[in-house]
C-alpha atoms as a PDB file:
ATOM      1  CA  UNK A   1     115.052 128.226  65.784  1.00  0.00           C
ATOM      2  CA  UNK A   2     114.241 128.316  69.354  1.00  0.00           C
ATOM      3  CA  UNK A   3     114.748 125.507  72.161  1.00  0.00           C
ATOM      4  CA  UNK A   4     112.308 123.647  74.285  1.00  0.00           C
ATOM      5  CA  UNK A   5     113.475 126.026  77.138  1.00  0.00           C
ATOM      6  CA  UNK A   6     113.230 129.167  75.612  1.00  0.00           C
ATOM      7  CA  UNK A   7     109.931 128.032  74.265  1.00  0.00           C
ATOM      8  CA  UNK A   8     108.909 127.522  78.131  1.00  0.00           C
ATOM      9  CA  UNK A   9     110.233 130.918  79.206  1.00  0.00           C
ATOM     10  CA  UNK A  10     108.021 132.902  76.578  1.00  0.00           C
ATOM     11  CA  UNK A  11     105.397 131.233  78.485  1.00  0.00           C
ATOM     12  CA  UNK A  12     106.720 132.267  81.942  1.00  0.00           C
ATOM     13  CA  UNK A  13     107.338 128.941  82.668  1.00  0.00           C
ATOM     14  CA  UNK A  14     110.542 128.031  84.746  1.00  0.00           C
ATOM     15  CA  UNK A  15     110.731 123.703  85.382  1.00  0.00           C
ATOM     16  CA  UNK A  16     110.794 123.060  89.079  1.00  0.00           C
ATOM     17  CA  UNK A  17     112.505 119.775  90.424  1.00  0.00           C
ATOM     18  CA  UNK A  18     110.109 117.208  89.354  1.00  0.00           C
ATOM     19  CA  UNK A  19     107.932 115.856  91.599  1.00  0.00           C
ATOM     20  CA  UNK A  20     108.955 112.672  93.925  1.00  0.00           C
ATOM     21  CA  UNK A  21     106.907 109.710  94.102  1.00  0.00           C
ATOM     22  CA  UNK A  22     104.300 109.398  97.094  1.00  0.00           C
ATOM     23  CA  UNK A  23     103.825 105.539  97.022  1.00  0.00           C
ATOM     24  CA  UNK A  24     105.882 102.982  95.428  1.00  0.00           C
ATOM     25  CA  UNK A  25     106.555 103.642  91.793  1.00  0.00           C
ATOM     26  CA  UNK A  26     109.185 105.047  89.941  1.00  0.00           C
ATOM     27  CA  UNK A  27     108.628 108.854  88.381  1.00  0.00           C
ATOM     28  CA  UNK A  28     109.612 107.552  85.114  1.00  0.00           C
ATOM     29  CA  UNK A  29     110.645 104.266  82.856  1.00  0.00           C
ATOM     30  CA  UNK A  30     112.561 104.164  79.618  1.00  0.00           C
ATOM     31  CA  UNK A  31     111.878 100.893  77.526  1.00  0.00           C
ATOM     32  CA  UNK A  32     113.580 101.648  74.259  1.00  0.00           C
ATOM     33  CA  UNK A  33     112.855 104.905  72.471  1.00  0.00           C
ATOM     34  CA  UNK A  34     110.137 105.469  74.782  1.00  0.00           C
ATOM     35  CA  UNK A  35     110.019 107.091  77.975  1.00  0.00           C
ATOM     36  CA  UNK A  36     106.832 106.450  79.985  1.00  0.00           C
ATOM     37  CA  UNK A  37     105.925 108.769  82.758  1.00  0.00           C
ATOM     38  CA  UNK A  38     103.627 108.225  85.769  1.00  0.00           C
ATOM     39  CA  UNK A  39     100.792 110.402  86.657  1.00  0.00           C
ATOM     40  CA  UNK A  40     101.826 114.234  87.268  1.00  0.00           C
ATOM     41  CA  UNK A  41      99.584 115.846  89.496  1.00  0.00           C
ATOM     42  CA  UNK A  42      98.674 119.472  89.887  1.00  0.00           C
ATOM     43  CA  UNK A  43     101.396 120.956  92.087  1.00  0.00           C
ATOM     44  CA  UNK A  44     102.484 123.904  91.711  1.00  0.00           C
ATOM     45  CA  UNK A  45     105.024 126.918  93.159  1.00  0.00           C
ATOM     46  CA  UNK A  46     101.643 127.498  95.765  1.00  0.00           C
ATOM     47  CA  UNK A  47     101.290 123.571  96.616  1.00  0.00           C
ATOM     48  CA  UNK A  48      99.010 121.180  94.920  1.00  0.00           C
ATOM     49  CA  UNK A  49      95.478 122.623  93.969  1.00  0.00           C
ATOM     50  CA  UNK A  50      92.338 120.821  95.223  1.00  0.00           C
ATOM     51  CA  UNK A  51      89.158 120.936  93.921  1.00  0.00           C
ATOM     52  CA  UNK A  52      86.771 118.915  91.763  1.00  0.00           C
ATOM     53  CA  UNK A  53      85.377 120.567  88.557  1.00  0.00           C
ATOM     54  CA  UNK A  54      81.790 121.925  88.383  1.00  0.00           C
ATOM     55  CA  UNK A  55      81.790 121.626  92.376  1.00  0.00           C
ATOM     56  CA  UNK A  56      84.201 124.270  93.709  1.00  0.00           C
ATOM     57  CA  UNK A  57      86.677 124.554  90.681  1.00  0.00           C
ATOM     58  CA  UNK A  58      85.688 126.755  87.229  1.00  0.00           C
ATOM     59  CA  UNK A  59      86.570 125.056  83.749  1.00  0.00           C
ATOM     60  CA  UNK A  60      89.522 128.259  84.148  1.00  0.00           C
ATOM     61  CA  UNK A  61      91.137 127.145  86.878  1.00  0.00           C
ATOM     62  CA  UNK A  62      90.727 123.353  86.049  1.00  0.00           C
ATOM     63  CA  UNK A  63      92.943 124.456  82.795  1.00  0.00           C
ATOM     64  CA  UNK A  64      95.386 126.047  84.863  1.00  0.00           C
ATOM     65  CA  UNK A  65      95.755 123.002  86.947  1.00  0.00           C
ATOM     66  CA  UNK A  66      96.030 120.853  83.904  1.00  0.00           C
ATOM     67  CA  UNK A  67      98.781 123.670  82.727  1.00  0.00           C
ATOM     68  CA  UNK A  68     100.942 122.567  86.567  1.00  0.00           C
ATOM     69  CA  UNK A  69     100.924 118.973  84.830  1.00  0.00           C
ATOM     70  CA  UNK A  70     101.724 119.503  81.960  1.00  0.00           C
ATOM     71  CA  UNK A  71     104.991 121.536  83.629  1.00  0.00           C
ATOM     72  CA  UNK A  72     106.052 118.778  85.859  1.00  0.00           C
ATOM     73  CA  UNK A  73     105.710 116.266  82.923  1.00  0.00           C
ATOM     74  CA  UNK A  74     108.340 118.392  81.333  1.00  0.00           C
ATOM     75  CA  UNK A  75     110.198 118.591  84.336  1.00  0.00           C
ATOM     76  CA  UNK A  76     110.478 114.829  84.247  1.00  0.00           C
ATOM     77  CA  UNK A  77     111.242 114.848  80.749  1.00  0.00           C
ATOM     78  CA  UNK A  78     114.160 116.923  81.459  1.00  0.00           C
ATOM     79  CA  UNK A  79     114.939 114.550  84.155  1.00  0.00           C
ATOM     80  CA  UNK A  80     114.908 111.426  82.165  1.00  0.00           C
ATOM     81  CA  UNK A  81     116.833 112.813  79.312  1.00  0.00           C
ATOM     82  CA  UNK A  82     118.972 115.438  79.917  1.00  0.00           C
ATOM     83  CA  UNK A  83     118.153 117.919  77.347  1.00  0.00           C
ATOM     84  CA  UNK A  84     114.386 118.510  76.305  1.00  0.00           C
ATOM     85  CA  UNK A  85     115.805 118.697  72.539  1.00  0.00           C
ATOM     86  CA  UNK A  86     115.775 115.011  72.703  1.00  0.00           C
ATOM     87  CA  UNK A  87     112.048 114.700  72.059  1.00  0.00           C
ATOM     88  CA  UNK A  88     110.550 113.591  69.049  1.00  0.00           C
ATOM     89  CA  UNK A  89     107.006 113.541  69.763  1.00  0.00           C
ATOM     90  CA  UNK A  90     104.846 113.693  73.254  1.00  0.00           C
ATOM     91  CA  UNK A  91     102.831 110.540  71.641  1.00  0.00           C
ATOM     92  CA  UNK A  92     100.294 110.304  74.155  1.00  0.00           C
ATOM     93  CA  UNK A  93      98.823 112.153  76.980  1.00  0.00           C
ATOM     94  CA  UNK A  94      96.391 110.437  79.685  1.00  0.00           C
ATOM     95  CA  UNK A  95      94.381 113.100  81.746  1.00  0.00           C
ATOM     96  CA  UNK A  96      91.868 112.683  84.979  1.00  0.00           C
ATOM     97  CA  UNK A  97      90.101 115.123  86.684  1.00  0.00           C
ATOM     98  CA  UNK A  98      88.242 115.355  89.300  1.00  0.00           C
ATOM     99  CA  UNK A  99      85.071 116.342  88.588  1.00  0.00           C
ATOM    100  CA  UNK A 100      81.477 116.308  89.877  1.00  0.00           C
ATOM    101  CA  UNK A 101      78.750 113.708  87.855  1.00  0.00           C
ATOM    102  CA  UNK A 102      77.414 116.731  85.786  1.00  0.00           C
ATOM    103  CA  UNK A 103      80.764 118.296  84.644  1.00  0.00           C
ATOM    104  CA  UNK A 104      81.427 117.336  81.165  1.00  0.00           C
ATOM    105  CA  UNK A 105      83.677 119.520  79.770  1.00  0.00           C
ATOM    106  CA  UNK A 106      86.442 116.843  80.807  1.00  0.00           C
ATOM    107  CA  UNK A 107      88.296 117.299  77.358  1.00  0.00           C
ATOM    108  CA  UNK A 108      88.698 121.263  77.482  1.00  0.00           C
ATOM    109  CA  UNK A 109      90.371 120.683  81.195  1.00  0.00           C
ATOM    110  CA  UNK A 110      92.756 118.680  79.758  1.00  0.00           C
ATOM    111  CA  UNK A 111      93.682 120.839  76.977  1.00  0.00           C
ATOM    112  CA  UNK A 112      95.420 123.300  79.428  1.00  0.00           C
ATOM    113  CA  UNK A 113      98.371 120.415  79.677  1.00  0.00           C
ATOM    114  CA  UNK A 114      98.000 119.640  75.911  1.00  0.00           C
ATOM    115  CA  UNK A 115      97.831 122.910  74.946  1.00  0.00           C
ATOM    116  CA  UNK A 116     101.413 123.547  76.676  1.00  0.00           C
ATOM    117  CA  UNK A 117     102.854 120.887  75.134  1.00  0.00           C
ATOM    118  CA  UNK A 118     102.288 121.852  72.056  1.00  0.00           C
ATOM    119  CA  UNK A 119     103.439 125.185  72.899  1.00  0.00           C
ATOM    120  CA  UNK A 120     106.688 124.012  74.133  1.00  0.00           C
ATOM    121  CA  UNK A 121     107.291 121.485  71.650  1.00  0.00           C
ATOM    122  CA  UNK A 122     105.500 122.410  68.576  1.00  0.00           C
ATOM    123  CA  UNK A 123     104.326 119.846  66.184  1.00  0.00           C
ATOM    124  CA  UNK A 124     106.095 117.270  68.280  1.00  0.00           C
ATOM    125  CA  UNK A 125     103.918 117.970  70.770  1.00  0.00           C
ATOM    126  CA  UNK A 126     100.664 117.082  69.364  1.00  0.00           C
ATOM    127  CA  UNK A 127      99.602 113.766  70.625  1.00  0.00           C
ATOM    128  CA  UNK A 128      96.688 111.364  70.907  1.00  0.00           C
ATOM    129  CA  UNK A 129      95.274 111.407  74.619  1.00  0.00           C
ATOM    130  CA  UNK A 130      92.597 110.177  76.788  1.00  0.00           C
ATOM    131  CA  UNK A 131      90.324 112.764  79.193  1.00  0.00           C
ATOM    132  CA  UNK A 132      88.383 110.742  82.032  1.00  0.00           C
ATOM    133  CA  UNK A 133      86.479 112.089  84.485  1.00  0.00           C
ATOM    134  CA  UNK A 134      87.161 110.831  87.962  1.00  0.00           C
ATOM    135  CA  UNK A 135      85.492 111.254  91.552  1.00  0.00           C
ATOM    136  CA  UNK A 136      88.629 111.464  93.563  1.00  0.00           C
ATOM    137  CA  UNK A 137      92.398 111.849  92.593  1.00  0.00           C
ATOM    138  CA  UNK A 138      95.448 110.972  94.732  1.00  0.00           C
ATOM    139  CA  UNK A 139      95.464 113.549  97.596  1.00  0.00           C
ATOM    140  CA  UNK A 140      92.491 115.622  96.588  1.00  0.00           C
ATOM    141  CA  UNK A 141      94.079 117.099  93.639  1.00  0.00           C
ATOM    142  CA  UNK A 142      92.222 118.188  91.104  1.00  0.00           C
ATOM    143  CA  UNK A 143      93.963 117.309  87.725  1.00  0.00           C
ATOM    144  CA  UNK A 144      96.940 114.320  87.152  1.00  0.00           C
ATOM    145  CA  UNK A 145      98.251 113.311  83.480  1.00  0.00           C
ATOM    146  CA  UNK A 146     100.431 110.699  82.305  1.00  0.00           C
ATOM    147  CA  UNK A 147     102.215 111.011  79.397  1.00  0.00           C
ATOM    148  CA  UNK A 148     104.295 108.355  76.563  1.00  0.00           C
ATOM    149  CA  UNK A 149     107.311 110.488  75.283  1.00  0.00           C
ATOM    150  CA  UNK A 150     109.383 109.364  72.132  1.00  0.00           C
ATOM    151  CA  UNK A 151     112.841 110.542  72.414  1.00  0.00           C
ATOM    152  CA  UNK A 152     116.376 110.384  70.281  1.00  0.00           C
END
């Protein structure tokens, strides 16, 4: 059976430090069994990618932006817990792009970070999520997520 990490390096994915906060909240809280992380925006090994969907950004590269937060989530996983094999389920996922009034293919963008976790975690890493469609995210970027981990 493979691990989290080698599950991640199939997918030529390497975790970077996760991100620091840029105001004033924490990266991550634990409350029980559950480990609640804030917002991960799209930033990447290039620096964070702008855009807004449907304006200057294809649904492609909206996924692969989604894909960046659905890395540094992990990345903060690992942070919070040590060892990725410690999660039981990614329970929920809550994803915001920006996007321009007409764009509605809001749900597909997302599916670049959920489609990654499942990758990486395999059944535990289906999840129920929210995909909301917003006019401006924190410094221009172009995709952030949230996510409620269970963990053992």
């Amino acid at each position: 059976m493979t691990t989290v990490v080698e599950r991640l390096k199939e997918q030529g994915i390497a975790l970077p430090a996760p991100n620091a906060p840029v105001a004033n909240y924490v990266p991550f809280v634990i409350s029980g069994s559950l480990l609640f992380i804030s917002g991960q925006v799209s930033n990447g090994p290039d620096g964070l990618v702008k855009g807004r969907l449907g304006e200057n950004m294809t649904l492609e590269q909206g996924q692969a932006a989604a894909r960046l937060c659905a890395v540094n989530l992990i990345a903060q996983m690992n942070a919070a817990l040590g060892d990725l094999e410690r999660v039981r389920r990614i329970v929920k996922l809550g994803g915001f792009v920006n996007a321009a009034p007409e764009f509605v293919e809001i749900p597909k963008v997302i599916n670049g970070c959920s489609d990654l976790m499942v990758a990486a975690f395999g059944d535990k890493g289906r999840h129920a999520r929210s995909a909301v469609a917003c006019p401006v995210l924190p410094m221009g970027a172009a995709v952030e997520v949230d996510a409620v981990v269970e963990f053992g």
